[in-house]
N, C-alpha and C. Protein backbone atom coordinates (compact mmCIF):
# COMPACT_ATOMS: atom_id res chain seq x y z
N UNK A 1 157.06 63.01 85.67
CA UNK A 1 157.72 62.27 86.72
C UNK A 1 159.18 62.03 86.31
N UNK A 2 160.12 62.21 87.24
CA UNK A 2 161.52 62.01 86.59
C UNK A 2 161.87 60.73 86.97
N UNK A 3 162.93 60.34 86.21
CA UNK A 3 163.45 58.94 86.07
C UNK A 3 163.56 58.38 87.15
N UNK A 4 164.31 59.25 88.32
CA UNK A 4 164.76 59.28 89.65
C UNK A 4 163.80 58.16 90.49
N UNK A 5 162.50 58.56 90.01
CA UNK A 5 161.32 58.74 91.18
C UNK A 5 160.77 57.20 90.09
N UNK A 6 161.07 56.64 89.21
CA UNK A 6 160.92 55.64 88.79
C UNK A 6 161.65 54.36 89.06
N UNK A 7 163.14 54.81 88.61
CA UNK A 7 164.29 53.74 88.87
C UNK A 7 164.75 53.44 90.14
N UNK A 8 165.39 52.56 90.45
CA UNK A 8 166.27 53.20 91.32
C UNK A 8 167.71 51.91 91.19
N UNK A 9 168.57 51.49 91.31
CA UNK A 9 170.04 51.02 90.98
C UNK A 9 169.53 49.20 91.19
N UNK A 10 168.43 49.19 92.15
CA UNK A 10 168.78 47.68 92.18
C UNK A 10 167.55 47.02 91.17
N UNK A 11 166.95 47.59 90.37
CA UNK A 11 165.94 47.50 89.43
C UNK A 11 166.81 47.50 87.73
N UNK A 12 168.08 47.48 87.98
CA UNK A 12 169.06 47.54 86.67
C UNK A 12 169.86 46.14 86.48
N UNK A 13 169.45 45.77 85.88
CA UNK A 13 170.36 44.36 85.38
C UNK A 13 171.13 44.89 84.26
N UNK A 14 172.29 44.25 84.30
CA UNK A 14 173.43 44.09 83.05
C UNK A 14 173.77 42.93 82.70
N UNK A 15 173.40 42.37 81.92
CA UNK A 15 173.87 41.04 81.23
C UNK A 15 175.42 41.07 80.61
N UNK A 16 175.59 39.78 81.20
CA UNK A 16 176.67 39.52 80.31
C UNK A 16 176.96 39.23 79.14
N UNK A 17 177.96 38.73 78.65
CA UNK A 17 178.44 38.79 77.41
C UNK A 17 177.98 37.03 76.74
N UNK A 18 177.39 36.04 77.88
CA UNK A 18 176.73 34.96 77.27
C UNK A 18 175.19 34.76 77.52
N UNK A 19 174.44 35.95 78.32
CA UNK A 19 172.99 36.26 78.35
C UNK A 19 172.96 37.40 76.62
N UNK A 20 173.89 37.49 75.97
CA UNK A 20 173.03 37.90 74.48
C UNK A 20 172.66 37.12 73.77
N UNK A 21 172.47 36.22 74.12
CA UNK A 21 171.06 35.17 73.53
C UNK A 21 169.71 35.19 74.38
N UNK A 22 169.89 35.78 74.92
CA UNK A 22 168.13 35.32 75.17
C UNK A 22 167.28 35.95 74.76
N UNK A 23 166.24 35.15 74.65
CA UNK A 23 164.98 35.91 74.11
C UNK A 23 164.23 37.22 73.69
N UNK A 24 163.38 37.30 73.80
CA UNK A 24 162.57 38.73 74.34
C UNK A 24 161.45 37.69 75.03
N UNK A 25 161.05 37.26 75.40
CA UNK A 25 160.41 36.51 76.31
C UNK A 25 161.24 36.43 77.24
N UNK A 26 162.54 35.81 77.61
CA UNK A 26 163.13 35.98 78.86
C UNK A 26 163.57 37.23 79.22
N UNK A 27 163.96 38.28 78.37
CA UNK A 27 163.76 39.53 78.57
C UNK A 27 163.15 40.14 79.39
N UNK A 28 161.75 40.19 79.02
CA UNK A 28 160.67 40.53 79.55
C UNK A 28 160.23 39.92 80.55
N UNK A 29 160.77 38.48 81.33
CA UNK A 29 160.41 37.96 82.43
C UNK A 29 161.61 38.47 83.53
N UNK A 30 162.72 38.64 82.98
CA UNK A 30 163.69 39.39 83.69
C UNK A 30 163.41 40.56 84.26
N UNK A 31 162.62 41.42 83.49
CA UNK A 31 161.98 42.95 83.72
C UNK A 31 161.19 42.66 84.94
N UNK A 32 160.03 41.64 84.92
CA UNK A 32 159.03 41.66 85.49
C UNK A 32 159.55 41.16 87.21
N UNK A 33 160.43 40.14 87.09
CA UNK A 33 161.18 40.14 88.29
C UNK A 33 162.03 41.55 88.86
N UNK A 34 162.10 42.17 88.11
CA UNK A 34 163.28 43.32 88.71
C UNK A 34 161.45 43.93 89.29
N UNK A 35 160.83 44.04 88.76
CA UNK A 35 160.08 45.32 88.54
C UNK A 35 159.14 44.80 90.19
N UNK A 36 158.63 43.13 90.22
CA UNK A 36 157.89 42.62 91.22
C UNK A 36 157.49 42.96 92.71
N UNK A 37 159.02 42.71 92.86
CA UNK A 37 159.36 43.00 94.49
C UNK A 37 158.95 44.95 94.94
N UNK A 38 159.22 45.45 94.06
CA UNK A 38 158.90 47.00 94.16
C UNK A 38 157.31 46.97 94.77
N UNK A 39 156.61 46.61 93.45
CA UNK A 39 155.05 46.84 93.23
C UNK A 39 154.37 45.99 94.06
N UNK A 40 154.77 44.52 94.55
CA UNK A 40 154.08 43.89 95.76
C UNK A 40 153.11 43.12 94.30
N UNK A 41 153.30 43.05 93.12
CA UNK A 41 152.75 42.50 92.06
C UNK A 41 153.09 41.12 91.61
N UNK A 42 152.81 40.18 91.91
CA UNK A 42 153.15 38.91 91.67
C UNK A 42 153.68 38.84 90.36
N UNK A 43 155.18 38.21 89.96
CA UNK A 43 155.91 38.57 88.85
C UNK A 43 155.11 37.78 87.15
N UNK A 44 154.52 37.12 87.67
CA UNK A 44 153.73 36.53 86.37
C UNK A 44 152.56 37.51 85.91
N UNK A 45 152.33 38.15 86.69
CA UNK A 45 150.99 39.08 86.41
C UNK A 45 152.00 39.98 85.74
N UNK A 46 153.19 40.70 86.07
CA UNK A 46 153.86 41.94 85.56
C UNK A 46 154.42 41.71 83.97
N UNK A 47 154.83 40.29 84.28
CA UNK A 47 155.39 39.55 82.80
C UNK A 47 154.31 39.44 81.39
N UNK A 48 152.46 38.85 82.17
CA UNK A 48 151.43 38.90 81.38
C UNK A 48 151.30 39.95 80.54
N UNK A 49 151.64 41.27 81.38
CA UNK A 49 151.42 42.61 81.27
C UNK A 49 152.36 42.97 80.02
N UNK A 50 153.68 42.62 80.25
CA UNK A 50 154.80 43.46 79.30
C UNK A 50 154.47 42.33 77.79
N UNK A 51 154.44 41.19 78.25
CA UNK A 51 154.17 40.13 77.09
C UNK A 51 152.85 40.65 76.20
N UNK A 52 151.41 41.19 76.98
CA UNK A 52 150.21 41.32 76.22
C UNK A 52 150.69 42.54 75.01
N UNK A 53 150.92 43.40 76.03
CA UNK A 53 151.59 45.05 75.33
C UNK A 53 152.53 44.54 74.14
N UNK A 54 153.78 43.54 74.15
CA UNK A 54 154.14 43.08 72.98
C UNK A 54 153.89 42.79 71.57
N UNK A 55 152.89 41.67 72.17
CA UNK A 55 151.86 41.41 70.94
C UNK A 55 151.38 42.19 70.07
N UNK A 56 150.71 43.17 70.83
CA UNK A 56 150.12 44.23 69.85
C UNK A 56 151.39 44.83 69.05
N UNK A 57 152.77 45.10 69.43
CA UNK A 57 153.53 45.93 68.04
C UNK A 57 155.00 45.87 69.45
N UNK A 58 155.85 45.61 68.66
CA UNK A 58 157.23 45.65 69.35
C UNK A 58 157.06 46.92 70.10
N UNK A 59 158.07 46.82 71.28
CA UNK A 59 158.42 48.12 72.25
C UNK A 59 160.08 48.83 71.59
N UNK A 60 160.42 47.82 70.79
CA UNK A 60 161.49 48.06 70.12
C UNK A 60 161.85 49.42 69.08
N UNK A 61 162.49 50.96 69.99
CA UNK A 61 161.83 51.94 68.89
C UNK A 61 162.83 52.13 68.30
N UNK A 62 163.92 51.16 67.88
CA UNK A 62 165.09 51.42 67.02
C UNK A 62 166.54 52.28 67.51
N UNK A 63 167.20 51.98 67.45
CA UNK A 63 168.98 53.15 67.78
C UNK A 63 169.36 52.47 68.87
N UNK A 64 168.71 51.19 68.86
CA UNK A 64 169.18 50.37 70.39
C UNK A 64 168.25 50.00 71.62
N UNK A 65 166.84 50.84 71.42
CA UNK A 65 166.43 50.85 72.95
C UNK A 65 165.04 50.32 72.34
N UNK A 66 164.46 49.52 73.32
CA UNK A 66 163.08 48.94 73.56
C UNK A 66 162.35 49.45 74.52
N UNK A 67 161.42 50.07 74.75
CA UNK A 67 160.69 50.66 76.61
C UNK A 67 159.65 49.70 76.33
N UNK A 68 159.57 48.48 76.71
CA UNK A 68 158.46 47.51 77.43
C UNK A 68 157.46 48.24 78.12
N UNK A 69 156.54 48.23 78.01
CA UNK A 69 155.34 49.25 79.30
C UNK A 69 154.10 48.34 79.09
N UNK A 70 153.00 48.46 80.15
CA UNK A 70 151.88 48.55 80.59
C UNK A 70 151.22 48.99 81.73
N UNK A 71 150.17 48.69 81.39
CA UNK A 71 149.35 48.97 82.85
C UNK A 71 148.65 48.30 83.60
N UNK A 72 148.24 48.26 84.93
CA UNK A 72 147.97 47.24 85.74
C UNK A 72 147.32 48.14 86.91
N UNK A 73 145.56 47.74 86.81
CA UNK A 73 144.64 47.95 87.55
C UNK A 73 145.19 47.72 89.41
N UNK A 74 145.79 47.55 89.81
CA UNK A 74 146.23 46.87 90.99
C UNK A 74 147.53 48.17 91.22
N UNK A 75 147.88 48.52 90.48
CA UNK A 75 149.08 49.61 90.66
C UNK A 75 148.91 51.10 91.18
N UNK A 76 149.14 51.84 91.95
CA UNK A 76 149.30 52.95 92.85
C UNK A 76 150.08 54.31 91.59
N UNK A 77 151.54 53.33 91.62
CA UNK A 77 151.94 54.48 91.05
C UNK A 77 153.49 53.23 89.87
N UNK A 78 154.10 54.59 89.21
CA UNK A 78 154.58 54.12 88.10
C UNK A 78 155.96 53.19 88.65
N UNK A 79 156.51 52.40 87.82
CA UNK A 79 157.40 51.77 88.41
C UNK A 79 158.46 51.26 87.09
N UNK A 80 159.93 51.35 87.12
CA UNK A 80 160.35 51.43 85.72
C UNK A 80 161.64 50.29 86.10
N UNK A 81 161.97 49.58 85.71
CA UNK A 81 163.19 48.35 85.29
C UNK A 81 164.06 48.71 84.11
N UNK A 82 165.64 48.67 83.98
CA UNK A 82 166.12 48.50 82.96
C UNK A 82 167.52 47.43 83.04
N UNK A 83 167.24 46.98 81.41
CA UNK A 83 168.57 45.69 81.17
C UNK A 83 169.39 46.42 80.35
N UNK A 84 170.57 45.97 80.16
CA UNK A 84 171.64 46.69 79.30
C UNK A 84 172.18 45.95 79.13
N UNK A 85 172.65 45.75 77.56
CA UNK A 85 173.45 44.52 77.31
C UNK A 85 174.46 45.93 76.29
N UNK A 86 175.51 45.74 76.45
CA UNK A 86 176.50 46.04 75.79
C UNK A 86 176.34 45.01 74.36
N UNK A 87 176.48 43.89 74.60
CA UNK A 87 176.42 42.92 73.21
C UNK A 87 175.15 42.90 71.96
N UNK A 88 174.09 43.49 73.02
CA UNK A 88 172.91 43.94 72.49
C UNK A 88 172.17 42.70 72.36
N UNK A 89 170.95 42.59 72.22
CA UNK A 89 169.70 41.42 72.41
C UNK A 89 168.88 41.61 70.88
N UNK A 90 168.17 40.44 70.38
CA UNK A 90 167.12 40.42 69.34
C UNK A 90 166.37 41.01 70.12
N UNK A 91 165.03 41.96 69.53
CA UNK A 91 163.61 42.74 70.30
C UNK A 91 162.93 42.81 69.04
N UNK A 92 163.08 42.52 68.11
CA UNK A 92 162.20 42.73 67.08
C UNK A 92 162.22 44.05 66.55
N UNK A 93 163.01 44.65 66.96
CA UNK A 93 162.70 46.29 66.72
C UNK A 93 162.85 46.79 65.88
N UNK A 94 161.60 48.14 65.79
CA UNK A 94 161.67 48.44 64.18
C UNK A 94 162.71 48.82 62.80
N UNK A 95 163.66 49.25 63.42
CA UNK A 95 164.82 49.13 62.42
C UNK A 95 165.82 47.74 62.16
N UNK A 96 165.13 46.49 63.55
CA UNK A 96 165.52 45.21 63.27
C UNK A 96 166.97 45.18 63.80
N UNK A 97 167.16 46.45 64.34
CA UNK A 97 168.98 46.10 64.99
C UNK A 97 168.84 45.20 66.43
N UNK A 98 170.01 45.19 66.73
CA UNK A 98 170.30 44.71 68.68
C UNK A 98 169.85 45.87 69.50
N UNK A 99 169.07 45.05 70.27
CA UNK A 99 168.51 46.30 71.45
C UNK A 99 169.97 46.04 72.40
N UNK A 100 169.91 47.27 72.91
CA UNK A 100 171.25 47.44 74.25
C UNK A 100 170.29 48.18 75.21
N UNK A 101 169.23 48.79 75.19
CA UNK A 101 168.91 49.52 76.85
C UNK A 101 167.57 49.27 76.14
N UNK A 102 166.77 48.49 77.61
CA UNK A 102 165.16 47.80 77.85
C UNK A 102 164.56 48.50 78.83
N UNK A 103 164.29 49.66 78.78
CA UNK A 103 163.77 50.37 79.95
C UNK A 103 162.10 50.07 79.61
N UNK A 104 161.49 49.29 80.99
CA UNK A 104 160.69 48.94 81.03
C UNK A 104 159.79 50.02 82.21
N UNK A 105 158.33 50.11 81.59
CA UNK A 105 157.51 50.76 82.85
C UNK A 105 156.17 50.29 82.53
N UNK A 106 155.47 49.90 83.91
CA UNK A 106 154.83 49.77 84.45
C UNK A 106 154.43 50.76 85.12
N UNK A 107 152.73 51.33 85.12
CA UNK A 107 151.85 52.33 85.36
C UNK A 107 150.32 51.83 85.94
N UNK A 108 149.64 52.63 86.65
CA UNK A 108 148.19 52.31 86.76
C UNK A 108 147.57 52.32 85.68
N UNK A 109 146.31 51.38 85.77
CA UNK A 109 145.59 51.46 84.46
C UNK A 109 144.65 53.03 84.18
N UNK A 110 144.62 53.71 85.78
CA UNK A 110 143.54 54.85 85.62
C UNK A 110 144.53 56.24 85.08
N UNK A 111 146.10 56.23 84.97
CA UNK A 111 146.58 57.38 85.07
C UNK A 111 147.63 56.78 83.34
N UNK A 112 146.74 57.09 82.45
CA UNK A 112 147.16 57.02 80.90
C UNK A 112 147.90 58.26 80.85
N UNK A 113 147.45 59.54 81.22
CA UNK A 113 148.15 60.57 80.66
C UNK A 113 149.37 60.50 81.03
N UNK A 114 149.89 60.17 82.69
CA UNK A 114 151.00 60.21 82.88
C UNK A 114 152.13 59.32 82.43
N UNK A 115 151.12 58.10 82.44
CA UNK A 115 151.92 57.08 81.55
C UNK A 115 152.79 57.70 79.98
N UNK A 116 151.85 57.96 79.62
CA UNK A 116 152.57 58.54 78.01
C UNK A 116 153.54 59.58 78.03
N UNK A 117 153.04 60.74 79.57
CA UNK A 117 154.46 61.14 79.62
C UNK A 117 155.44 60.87 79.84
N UNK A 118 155.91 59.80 80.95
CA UNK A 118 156.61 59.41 81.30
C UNK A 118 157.36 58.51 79.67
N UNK A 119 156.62 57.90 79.06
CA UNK A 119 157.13 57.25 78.06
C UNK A 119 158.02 58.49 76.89
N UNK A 120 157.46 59.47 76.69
CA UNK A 120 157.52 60.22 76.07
C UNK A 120 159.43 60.62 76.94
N UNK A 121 159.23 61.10 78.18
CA UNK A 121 160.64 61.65 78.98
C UNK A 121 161.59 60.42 78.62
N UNK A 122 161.64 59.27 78.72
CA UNK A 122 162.43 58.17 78.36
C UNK A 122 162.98 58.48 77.31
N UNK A 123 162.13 58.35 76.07
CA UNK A 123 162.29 58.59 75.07
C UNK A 123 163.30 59.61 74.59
N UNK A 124 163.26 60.73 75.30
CA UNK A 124 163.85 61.86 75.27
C UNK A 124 165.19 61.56 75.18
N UNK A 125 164.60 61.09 76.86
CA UNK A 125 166.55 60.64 77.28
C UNK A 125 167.02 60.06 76.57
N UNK A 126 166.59 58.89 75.76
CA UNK A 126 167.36 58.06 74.90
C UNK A 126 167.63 58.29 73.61
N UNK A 127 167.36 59.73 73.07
CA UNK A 127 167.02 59.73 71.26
C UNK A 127 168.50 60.63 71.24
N UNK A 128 169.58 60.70 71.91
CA UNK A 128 170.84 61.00 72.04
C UNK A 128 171.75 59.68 71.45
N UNK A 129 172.07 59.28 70.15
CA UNK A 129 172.50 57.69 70.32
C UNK A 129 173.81 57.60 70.37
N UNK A 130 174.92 58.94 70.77
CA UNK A 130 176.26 58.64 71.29
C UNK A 130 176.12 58.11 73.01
N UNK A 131 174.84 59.10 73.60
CA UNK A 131 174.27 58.80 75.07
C UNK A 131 174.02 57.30 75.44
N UNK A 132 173.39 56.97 74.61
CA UNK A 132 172.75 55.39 74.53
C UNK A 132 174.12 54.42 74.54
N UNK A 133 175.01 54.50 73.75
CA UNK A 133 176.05 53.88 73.08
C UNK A 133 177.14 53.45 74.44
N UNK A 134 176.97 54.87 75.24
CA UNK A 134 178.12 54.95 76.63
C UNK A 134 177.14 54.09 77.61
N UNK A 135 176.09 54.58 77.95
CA UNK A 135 175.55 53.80 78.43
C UNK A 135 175.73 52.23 78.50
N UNK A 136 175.21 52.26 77.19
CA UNK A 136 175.27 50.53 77.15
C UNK A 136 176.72 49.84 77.49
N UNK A 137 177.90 50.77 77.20
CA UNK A 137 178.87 49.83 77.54
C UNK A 137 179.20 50.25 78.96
N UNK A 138 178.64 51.08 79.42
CA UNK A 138 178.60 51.15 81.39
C UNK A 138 178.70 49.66 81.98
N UNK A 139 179.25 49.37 82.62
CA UNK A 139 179.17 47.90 83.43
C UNK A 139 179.28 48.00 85.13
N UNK A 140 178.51 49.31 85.81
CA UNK A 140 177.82 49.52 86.97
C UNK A 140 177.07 49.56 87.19
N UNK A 141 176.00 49.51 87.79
CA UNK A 141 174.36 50.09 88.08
C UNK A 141 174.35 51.03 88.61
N UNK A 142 175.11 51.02 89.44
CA UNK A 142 174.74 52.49 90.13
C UNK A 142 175.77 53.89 89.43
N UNK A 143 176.47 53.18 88.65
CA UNK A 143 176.49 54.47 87.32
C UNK A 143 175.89 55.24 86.69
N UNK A 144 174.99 53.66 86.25
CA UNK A 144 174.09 53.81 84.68
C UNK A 144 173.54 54.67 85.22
N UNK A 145 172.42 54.32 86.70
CA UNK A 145 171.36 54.91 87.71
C UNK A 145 171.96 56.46 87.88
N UNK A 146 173.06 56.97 87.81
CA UNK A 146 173.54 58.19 88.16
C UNK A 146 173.49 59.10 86.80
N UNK A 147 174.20 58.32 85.42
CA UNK A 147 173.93 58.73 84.48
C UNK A 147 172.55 59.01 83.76
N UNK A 148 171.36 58.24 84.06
CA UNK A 148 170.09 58.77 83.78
C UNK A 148 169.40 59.20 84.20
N UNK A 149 169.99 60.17 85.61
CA UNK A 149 169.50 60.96 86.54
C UNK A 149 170.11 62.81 86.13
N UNK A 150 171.30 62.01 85.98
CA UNK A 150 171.81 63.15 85.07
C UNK A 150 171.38 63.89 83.85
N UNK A 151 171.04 62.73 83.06
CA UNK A 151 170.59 62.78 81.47
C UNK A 151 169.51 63.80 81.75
N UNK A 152 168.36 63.03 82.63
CA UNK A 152 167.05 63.27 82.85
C UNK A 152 166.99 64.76 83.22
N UNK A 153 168.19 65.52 83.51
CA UNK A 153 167.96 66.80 83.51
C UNK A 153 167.27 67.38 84.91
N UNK A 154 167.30 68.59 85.24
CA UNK A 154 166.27 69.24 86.46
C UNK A 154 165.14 69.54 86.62
């Protein structure tokens, strides 16, 4: 599934330069609001979701980027949120740096395979870390949204 058909510009938050303090709990409740209104998923159920998946091991995969994900029995089809902080956020992540791009997804609980691909194509896009770097200091949405449509290839 391409990014396209996941994202779309008003599902992109950019924090400012005095939201690099917050959490990863408000993080992740930020996601779940972007992500809500899409899925018709009441935003505490989406937040339960990215928070449970936490627990078990950071989403944090180091060079800047975190992909938050789960799945949710109630879901049709995949649905993806991202934050960008230029200043970068704590995530716990495994090399322990500042996260700058939180691309979050949300999937059905019955369609695992696609889920992992889709995690896997993210991934892709992001393991470029001059790519990541421009990104993060992007301060449009409907840039960023153009640039990881781009990235994402044909």
């Amino acid at each position: 599934m391409r990014l396209s058909e996941l994202l779309s510009p008003d599902r992109i938050s950019i924090l400012s330069s005095d939201e690099s303090s917050l959490d990863k709990h408000k993080l992740l409740a930020r996601l779940a609001a972007l992500l809500s209104p899409h899925t018709q998923i009441d935003t505490s159920a989406i937040e339960a979701t990215l928070v449970d998946r936490e627990s078990v091991q950071s989403t944090g995969i180091g060079g800047g980027v975190a992909i938050p994900h789960g799945a949710m029995p109630s879901l049709t089809v995949q649905c993806a949120a991202l934050i960008v902080s230029s200043a970068g956020v704590a995530f716990d992540a495994i090399d322990a740096a500042p996260v700058h791009l939180i691309f979050a997804v949300i999937g059905p609980k019955h369609a695992a395979g696609e889920h992992l691909k889709t995690l896997a194509r993210i991934s892709r896009v992001f393991r470029n870390r001059d790519y990541c770097v421009a990104l993060a200091q992007n301060g449009d949405r409907d840039s960023i949204y153009r640039s990881l449509v781009s990235e994402d290839g044909p």
